[in-house]
Protein backbone atom coordinates (compact mmCIF):
# COMPACT_ATOMS: atom_id res chain seq x y z
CA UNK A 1 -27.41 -110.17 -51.10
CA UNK A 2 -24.82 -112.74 -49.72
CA UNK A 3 -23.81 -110.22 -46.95
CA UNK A 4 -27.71 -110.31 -45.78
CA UNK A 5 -27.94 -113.72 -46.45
CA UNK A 6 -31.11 -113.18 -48.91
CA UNK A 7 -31.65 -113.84 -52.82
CA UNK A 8 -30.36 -111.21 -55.44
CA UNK A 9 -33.95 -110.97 -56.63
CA UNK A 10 -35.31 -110.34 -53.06
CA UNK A 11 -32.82 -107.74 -52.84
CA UNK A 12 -33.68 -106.15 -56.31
CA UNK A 13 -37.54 -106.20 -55.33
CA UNK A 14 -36.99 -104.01 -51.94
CA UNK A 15 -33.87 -101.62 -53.20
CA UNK A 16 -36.38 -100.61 -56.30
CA UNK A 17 -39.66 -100.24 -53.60
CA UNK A 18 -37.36 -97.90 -51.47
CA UNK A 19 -35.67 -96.69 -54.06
CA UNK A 20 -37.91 -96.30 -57.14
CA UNK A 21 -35.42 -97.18 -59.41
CA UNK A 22 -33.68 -100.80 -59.83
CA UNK A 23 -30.53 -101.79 -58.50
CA UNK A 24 -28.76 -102.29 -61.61
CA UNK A 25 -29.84 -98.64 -62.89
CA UNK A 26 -27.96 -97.59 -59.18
CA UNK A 27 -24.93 -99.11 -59.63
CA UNK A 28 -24.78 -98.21 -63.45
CA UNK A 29 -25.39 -94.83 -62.19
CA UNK A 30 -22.48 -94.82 -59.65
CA UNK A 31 -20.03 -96.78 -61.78
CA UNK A 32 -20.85 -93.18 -64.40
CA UNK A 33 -20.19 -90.79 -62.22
CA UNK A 34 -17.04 -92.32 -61.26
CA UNK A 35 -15.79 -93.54 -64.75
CA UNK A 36 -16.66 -89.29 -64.93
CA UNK A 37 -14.17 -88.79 -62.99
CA UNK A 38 -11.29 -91.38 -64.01
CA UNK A 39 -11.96 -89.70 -67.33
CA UNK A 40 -11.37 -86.47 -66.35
CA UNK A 41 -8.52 -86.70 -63.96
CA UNK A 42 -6.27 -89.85 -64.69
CA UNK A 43 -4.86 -90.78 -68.05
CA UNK A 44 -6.35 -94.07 -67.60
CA UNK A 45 -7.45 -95.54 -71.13
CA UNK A 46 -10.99 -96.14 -71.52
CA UNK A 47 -10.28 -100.03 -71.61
CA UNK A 48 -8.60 -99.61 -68.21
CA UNK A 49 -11.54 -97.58 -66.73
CA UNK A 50 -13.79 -100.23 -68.76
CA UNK A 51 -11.65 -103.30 -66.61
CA UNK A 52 -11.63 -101.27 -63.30
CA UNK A 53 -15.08 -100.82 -63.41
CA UNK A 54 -15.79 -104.68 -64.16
CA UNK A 55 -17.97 -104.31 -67.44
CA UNK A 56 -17.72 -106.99 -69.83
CA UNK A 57 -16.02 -104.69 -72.50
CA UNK A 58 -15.34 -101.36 -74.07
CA UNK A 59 -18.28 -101.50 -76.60
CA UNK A 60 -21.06 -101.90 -73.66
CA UNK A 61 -19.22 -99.73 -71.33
CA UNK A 62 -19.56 -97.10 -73.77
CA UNK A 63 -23.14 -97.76 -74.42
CA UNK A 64 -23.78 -97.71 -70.66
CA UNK A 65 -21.98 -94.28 -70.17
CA UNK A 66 -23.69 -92.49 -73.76
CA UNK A 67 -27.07 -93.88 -72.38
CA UNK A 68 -26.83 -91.85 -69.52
CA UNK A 69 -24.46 -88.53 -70.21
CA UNK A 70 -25.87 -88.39 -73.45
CA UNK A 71 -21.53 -88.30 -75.19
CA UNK A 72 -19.00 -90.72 -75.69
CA UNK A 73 -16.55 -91.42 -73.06
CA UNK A 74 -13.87 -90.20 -75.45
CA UNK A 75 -15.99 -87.11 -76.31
CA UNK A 76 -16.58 -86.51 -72.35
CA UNK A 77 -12.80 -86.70 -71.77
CA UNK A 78 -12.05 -84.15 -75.10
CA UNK A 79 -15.07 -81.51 -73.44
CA UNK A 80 -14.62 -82.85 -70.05
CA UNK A 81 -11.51 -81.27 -68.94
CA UNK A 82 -11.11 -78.05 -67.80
CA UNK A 83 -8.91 -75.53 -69.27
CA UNK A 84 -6.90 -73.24 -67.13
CA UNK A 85 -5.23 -69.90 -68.54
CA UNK A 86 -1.87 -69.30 -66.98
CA UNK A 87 -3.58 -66.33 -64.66
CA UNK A 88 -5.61 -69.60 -62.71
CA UNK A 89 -9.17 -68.50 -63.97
CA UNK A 90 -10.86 -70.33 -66.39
């Protein structure tokens, strides 16, 4: 909003009419899918990934991420990873 020189709330109001969904849900939505992959390919602790991402702590960053891949951020890092068997296929 700064960059464009315009409100926050202006900015809200036209990213959600071009859009259809609110900016918040976007970034949420981005800051997922890569907390996703932090999760699944660092051995960054959830608080670090939780800090990195700027939410305001674990507990809501966990509610944020279960509200929208339906598991834990612990339980998507147990399932998450991929195993591979010593011939490369999985």
């Amino acid at each position: 909003a700064n960059h464009f020189h315009i409100s926050p709330e202006y900015l809200s109001y036209h990213f959600k009419n071009v859009t259809g969904m609110s900016l918040k849900s976007f970034i949420n939505q981005e800051k997922i899918e890569f907390s996703k992959y932090l999760l699944s390919s660092t051995d960054l602790t959830i608080m670090e990934i939780t800090i990195a991402l700027n939410y305001t702590d674990q507990s809501y960053f966990s509610k944020v991420f279960k509200k929208y891949t339906k598991v834990s951020p612990s339980q998507y890092r147990k399932n998450g990873i991929i195993k591979f068997k010593s011939n490369g296929k999985y």
